[in-house]
C-alpha atoms as a PDB file:
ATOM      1  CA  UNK A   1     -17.347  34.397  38.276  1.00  0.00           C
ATOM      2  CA  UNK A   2     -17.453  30.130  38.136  1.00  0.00           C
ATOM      3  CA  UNK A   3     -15.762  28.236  35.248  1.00  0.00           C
ATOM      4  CA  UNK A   4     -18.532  26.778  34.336  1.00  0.00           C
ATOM      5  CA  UNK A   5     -22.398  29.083  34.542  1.00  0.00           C
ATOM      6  CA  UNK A   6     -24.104  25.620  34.648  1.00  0.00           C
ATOM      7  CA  UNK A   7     -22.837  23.568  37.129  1.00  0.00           C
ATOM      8  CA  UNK A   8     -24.399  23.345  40.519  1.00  0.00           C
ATOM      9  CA  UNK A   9     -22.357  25.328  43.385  1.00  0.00           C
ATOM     10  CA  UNK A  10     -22.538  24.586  47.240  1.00  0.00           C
ATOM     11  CA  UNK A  11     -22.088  26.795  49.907  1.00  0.00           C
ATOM     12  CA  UNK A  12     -22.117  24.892  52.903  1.00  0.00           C
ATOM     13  CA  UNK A  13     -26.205  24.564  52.068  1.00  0.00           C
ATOM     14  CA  UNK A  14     -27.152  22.809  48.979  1.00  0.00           C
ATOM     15  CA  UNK A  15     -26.994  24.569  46.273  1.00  0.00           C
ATOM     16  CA  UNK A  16     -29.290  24.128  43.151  1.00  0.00           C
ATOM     17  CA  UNK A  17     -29.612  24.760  39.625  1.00  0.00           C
ATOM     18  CA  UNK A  18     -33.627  25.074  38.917  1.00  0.00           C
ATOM     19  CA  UNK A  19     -35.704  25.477  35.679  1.00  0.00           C
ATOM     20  CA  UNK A  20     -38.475  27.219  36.506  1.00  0.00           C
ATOM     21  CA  UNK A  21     -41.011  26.643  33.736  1.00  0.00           C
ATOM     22  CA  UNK A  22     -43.920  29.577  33.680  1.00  0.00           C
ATOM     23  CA  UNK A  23     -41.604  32.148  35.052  1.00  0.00           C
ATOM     24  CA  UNK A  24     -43.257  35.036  33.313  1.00  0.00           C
ATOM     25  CA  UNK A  25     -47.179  33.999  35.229  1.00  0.00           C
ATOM     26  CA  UNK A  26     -47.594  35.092  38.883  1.00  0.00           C
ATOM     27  CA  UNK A  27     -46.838  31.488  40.730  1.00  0.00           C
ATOM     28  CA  UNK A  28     -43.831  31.553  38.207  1.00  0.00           C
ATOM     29  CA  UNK A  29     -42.262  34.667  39.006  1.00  0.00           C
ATOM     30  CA  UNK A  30     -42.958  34.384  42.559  1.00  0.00           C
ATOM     31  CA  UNK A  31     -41.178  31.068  42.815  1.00  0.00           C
ATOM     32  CA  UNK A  32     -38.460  31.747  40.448  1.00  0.00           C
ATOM     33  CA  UNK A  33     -37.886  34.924  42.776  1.00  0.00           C
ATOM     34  CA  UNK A  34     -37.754  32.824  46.124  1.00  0.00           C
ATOM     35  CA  UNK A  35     -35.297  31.138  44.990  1.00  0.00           C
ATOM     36  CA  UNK A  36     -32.739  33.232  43.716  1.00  0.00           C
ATOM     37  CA  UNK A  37     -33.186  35.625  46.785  1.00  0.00           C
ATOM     38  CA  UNK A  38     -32.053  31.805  48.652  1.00  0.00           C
ATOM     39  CA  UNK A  39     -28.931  31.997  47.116  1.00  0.00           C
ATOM     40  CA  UNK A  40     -29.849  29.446  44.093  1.00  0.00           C
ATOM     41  CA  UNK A  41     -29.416  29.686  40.181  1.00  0.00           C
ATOM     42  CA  UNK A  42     -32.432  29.892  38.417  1.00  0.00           C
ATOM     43  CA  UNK A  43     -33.130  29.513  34.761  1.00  0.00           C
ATOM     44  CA  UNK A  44     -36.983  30.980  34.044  1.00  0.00           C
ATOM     45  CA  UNK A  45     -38.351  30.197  30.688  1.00  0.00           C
ATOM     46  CA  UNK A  46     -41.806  30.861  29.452  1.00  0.00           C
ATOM     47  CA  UNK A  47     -43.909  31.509  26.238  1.00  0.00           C
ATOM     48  CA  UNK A  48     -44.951  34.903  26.903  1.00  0.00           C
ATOM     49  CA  UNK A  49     -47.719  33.767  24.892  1.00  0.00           C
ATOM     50  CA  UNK A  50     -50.713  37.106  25.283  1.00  0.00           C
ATOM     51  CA  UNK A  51     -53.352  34.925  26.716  1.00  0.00           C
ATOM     52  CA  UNK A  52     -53.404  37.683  28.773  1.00  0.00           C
ATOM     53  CA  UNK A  53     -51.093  41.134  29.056  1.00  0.00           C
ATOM     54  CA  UNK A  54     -47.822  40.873  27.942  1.00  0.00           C
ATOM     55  CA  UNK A  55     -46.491  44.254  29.350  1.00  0.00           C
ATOM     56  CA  UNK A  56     -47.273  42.592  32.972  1.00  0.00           C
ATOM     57  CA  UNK A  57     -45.607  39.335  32.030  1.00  0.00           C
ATOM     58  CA  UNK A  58     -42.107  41.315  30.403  1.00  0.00           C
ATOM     59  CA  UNK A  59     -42.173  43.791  34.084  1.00  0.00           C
ATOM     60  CA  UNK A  60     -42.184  40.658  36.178  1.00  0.00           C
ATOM     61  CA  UNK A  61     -39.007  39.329  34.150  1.00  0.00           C
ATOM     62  CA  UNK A  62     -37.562  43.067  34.494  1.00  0.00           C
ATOM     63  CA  UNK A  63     -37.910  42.693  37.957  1.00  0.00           C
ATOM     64  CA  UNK A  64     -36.430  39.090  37.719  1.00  0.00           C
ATOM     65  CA  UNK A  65     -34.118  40.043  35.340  1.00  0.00           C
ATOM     66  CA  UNK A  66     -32.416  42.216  38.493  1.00  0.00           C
ATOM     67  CA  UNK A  67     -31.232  39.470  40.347  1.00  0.00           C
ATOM     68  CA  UNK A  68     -27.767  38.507  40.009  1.00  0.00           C
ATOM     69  CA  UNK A  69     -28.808  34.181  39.888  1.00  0.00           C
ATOM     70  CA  UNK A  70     -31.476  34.741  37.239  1.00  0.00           C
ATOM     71  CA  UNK A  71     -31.462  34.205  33.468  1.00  0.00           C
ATOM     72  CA  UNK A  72     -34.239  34.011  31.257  1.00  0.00           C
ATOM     73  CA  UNK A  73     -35.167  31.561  28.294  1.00  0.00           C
ATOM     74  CA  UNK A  74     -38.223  32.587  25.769  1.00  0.00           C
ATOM     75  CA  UNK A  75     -39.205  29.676  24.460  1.00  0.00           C
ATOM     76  CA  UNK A  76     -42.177  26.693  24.376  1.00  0.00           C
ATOM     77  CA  UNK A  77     -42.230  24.034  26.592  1.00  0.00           C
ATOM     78  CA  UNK A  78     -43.290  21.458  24.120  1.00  0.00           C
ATOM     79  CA  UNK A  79     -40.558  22.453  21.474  1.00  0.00           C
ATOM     80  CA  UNK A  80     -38.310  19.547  22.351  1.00  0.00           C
ATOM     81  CA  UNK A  81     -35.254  20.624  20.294  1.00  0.00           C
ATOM     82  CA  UNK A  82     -34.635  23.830  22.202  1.00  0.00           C
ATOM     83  CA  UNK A  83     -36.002  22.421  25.344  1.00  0.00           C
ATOM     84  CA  UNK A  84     -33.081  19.449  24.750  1.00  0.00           C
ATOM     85  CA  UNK A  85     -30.415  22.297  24.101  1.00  0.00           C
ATOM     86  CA  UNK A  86     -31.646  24.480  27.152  1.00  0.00           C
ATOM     87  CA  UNK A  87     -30.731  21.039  29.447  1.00  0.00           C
ATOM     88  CA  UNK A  88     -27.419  20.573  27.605  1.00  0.00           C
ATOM     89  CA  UNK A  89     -26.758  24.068  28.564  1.00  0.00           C
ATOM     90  CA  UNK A  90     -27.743  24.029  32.440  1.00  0.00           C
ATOM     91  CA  UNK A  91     -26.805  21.320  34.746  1.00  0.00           C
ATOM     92  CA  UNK A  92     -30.047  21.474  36.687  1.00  0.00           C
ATOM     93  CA  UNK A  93     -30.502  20.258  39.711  1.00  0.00           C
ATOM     94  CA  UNK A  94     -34.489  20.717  40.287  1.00  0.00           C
ATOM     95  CA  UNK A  95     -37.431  21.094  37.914  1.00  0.00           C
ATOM     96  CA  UNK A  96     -40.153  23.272  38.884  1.00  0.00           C
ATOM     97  CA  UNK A  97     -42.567  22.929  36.296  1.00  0.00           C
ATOM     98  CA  UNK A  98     -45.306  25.464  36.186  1.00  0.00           C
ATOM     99  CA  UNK A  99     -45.847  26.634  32.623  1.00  0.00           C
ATOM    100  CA  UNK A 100     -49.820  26.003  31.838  1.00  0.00           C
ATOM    101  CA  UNK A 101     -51.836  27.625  29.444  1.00  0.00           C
ATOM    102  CA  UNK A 102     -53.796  30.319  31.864  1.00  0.00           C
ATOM    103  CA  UNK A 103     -57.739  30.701  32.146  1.00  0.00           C
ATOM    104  CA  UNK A 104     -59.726  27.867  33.494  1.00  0.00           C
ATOM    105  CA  UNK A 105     -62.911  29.376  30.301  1.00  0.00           C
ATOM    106  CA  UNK A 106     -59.785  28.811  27.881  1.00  0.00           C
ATOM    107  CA  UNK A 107     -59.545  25.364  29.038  1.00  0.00           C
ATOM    108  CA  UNK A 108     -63.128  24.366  28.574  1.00  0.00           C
ATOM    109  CA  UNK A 109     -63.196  26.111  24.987  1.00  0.00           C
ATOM    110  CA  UNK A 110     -59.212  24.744  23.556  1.00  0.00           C
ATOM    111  CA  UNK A 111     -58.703  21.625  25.936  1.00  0.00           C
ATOM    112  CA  UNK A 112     -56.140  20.241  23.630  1.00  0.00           C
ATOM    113  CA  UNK A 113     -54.007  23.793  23.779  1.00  0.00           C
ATOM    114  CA  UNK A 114     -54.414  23.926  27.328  1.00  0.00           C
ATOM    115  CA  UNK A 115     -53.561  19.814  27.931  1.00  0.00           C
ATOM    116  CA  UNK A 116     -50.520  20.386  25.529  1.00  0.00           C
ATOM    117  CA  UNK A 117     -48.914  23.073  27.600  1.00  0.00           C
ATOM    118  CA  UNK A 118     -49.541  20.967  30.997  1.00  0.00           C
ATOM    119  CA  UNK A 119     -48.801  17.561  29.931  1.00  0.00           C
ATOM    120  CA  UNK A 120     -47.107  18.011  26.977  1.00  0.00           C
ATOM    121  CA  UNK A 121     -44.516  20.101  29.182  1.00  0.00           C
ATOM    122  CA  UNK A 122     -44.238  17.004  32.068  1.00  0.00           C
ATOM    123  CA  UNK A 123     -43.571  15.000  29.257  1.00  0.00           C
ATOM    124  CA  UNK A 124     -40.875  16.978  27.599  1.00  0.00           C
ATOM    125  CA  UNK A 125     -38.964  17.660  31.057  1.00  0.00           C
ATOM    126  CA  UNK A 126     -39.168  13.814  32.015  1.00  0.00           C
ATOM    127  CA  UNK A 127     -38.596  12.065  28.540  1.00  0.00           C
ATOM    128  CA  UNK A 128     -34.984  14.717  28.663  1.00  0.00           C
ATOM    129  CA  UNK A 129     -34.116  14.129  32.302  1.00  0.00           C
ATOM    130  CA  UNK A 130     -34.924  10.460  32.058  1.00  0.00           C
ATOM    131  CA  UNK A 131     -32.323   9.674  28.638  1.00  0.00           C
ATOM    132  CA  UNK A 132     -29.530   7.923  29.359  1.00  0.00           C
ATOM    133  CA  UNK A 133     -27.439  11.028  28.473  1.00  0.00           C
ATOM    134  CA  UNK A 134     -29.079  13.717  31.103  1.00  0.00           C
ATOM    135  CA  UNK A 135     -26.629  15.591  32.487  1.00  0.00           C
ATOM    136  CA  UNK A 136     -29.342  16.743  35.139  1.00  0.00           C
ATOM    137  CA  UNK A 137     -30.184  12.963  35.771  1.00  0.00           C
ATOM    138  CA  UNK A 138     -26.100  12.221  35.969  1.00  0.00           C
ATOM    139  CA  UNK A 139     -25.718  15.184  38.299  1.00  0.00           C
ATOM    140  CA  UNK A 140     -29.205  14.221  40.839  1.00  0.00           C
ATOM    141  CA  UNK A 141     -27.788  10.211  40.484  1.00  0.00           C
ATOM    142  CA  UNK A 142     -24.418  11.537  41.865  1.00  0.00           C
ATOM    143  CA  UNK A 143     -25.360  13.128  45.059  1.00  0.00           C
ATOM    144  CA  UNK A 144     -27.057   9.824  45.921  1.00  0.00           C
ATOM    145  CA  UNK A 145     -23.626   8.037  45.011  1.00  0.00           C
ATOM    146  CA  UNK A 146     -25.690   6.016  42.105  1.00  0.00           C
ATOM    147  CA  UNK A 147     -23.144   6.281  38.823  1.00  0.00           C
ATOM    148  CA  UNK A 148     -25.548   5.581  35.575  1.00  0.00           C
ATOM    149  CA  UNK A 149     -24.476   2.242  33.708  1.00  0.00           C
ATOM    150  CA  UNK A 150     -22.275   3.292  30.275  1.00  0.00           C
END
């Protein structure tokens, strides 16, 4: 269909190329869905850790899963090799970062669990698109006519 899945296409709008982090959880899904039914490419990713039921997590990806602009990535957002390889894959445009370790009790009783998935994931997603050699950084820098230094 386009020569090349992970660059960003425009259609008179801008179009974007958005991680959605947390895709499986209800804000997740409902976000990753908005966009894709607005004409943009979406990449969801999520743990599917079972915090809480699985089976409702996998039918909101089925449902996701339907939509011609969505793909799915199972993985962690603190594990920074595949996290690294996902943004070598994608050209992304926008970074919607929602993954977050559910349950407000859970985050009184494993704060470091629950502060890893939050921050840990901002950290991964800006330490990537901030490197010299992000391709989503090059790509956001170029609609603004900015070319990074060599």
């Amino acid at each position: 269909m386009y020569p090349d899945p992970g660059a960003a296409r425009f259609t008179g709008d801008c179009y974007m190329t958005v991680l959605v982090t947390g895709a499986a959880g209800f804000i997740g899904f409902h976000t990753a869905r908005r966009l894709c039914l607005d004409g943009h490419e979406v990449v969801g990713l999520d743990n599917l850790n079972d915090y809480y039921d699985v089976t409702l997590k996998q039918a909101r990806l089925e449902e996701l899963a339907c939509l011609p602009d969505f793909r799915f990535e199972k993985m962690d957002i603190v594990d920074k090799p595949a996290l690294m390889a996902l943004f070598g894959k994608h050209r992304f445009t926008e970074v919607v970062h929602l993954a977050a370790q559910a349950g407000v009790r859970y985050s009184l009783d494993y704060p470091d669990v629950y502060g890893q998935s939050k921050s840990g994931g901002v950290s991964q997603c800006a330490g990537i698109l901030s490197a010299p050699s992000s391709r989503a950084l090059d790509l956001r820098l170029q609609q603004f006519g900015i070319r990074q230094q060599q």
